[in-house]
N, C-alpha and C. Protein backbone atom coordinates (compact mmCIF):
# COMPACT_ATOMS: atom_id res chain seq x y z
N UNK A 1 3.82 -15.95 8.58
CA UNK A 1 3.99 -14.98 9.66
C UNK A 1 3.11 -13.76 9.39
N UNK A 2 2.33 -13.27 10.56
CA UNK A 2 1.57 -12.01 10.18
C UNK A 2 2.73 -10.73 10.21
N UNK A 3 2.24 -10.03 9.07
CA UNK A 3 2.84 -8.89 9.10
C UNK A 3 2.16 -7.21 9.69
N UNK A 4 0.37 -7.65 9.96
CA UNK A 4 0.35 -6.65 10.17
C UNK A 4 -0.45 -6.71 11.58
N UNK A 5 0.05 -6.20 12.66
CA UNK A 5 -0.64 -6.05 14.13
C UNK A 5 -0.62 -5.02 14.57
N UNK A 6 -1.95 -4.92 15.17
CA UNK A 6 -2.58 -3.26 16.07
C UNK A 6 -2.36 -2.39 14.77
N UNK A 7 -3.19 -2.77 13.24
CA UNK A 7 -2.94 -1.91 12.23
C UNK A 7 -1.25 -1.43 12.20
N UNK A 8 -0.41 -1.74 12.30
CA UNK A 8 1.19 -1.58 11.71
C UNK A 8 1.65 -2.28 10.95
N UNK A 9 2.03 -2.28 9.78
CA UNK A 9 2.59 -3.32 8.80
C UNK A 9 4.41 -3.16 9.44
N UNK A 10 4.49 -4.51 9.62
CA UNK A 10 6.18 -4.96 10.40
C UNK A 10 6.71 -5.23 9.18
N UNK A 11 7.63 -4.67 8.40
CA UNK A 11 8.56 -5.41 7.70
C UNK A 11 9.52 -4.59 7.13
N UNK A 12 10.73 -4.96 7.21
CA UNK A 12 11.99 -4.26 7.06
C UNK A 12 12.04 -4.10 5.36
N UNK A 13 11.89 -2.97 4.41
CA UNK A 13 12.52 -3.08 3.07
C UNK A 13 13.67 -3.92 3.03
N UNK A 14 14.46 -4.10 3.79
CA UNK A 14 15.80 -5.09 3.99
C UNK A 14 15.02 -6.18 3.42
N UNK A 15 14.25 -6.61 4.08
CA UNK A 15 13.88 -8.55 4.29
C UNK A 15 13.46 -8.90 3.35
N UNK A 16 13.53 -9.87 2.81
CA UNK A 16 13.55 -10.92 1.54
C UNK A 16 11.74 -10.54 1.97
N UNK A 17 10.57 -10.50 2.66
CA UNK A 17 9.73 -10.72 2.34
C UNK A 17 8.87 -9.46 2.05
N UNK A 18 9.41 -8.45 1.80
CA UNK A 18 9.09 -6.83 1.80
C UNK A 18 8.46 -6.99 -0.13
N UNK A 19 9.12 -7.15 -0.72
CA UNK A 19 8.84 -7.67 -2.40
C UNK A 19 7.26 -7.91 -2.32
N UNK A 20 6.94 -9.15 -1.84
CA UNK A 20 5.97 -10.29 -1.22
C UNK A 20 4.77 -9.30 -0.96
N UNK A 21 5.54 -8.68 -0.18
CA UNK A 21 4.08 -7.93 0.78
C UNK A 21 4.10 -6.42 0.37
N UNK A 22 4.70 -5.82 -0.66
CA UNK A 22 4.25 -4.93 -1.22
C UNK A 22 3.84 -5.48 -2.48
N UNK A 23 3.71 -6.43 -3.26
CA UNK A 23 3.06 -6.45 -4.01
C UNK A 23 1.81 -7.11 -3.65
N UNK A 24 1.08 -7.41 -2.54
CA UNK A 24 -0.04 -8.15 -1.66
C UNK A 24 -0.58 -6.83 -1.56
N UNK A 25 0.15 -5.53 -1.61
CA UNK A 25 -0.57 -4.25 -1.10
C UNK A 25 -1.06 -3.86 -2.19
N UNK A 26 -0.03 -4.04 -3.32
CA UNK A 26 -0.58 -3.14 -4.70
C UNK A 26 -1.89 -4.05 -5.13
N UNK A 27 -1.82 -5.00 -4.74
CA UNK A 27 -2.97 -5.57 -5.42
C UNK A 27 -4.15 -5.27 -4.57
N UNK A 28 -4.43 -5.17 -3.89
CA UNK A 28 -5.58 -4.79 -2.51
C UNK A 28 -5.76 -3.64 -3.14
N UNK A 29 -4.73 -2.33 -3.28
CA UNK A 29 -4.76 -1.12 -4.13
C UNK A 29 -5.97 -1.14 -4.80
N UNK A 30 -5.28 -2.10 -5.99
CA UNK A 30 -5.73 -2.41 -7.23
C UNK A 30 -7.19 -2.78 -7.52
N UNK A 31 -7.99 -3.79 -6.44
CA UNK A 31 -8.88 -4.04 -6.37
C UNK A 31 -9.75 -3.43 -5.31
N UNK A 32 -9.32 -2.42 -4.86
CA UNK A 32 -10.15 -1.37 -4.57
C UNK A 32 -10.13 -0.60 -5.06
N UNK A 33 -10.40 -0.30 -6.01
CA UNK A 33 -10.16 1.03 -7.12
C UNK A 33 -9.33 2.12 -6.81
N UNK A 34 -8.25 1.94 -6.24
CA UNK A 34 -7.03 2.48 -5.76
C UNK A 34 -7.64 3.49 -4.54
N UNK A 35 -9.13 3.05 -3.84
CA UNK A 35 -9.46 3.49 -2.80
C UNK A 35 -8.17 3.18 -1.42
N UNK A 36 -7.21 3.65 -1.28
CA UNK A 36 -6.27 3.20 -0.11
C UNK A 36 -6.89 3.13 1.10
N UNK A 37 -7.51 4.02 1.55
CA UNK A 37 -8.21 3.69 3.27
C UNK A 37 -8.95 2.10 2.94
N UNK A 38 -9.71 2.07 2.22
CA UNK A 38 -10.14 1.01 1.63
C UNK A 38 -9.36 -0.32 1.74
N UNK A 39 -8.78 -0.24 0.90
CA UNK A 39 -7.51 -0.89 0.50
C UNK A 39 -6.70 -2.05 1.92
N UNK A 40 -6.71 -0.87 2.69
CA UNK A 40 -5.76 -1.17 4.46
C UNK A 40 -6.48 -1.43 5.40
N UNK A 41 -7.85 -1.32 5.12
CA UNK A 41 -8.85 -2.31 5.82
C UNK A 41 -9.26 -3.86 5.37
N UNK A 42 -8.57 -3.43 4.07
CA UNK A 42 -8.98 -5.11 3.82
C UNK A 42 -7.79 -6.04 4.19
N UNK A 43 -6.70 -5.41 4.08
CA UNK A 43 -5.30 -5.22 5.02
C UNK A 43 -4.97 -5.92 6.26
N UNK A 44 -6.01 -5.34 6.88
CA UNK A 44 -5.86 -5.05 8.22
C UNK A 44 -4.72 -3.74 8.84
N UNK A 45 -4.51 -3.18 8.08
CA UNK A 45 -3.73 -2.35 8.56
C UNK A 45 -4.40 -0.89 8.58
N UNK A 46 -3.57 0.21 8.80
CA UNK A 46 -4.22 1.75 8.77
C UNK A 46 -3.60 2.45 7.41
N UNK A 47 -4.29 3.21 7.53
CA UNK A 47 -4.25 3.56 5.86
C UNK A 47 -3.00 4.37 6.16
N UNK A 48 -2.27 5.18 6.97
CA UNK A 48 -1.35 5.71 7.03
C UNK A 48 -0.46 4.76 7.14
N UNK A 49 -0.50 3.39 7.62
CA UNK A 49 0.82 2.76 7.73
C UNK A 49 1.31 1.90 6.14
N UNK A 50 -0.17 2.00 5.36
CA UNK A 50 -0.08 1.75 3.74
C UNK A 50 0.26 2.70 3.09
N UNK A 51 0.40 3.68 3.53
CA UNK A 51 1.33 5.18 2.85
C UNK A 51 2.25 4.90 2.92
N UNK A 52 2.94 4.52 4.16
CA UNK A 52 4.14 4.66 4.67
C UNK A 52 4.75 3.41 3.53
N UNK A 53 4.40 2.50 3.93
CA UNK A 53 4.80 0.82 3.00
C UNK A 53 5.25 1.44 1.52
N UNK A 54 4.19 2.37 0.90
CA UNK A 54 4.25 3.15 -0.88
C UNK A 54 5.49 3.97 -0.60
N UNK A 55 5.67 4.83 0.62
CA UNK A 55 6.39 5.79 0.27
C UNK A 55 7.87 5.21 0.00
N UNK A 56 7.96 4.11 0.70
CA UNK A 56 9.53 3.75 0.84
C UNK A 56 9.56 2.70 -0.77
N UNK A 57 8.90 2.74 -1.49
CA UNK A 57 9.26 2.60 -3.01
C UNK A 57 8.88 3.10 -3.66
N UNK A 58 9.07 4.52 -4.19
CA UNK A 58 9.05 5.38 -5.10
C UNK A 58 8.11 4.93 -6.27
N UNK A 59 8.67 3.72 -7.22
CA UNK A 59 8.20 3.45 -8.53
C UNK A 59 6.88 2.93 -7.63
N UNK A 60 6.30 2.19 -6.60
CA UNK A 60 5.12 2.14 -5.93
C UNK A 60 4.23 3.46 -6.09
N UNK A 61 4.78 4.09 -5.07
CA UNK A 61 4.18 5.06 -5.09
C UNK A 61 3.70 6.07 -6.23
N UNK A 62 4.28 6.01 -7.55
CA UNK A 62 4.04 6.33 -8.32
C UNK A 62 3.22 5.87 -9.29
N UNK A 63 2.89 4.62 -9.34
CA UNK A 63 1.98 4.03 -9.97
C UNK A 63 0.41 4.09 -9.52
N UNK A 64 0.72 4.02 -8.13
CA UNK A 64 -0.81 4.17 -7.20
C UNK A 64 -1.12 5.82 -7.55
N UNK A 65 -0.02 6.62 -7.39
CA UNK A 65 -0.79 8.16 -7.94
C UNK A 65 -0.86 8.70 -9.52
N UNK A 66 -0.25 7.48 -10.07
CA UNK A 66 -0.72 7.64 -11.48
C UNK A 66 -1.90 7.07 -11.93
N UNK A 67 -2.15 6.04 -11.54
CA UNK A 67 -3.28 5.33 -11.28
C UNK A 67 -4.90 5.84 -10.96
N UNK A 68 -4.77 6.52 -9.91
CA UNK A 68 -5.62 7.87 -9.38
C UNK A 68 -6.09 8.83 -10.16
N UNK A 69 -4.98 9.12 -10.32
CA UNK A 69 -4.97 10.57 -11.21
C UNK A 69 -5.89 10.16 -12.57
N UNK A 70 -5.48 9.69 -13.46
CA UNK A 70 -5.70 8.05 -14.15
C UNK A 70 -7.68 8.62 -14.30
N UNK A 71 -7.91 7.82 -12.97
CA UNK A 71 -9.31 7.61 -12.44
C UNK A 71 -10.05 8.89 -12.08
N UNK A 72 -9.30 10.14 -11.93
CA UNK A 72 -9.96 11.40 -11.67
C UNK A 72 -10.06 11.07 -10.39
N UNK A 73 -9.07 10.39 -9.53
CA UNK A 73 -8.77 10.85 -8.23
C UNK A 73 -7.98 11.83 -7.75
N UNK A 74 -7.47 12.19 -6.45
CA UNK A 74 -6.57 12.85 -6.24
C UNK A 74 -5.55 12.06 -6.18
N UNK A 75 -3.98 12.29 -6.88
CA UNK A 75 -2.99 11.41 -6.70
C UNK A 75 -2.49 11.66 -5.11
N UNK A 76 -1.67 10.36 -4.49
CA UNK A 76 -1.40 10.60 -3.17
C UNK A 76 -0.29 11.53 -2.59
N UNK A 77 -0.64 11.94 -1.56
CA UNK A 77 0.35 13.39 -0.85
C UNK A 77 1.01 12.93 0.25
């Protein structure tokens, strides 16, 4: 099932497949050198709706701005 249309990632943290597809994100992350706009184009999604996906798991989100930071990026806001 696609999860992401007109750039929106659909999926309930509830649903058994949220696990799945945030770790499909961290890795896209990951192999974009934690470039995120980057990242949600390879996605297909918008880079704000790949914020949104990080923000609603904390230990996520914290790894991607440790990660950054890490790299002499800016960690995410």
């Amino acid at each position: 099932q696609r999860r992401c249309v007109a750039g929106r990632i659909a999926v309930s943290i509830a649903h058994e497949d949220y696990p799945t597809i945030l770790a499909e994100a961290l890795d896209a992350i990951a192999v974009a050198e934690f470039d995120v706009p980057a990242a949600a184009r390879w996605l297909g999604a918008s880079a704000s709706q790949l914020m949104k996906l990080l923000r609603r798991e904390p230990s996520a989100w914290k790894l991607v701005s440790d990660a950054r930071r890490t790299r002499g990026q800016k960690p995410l806001q």
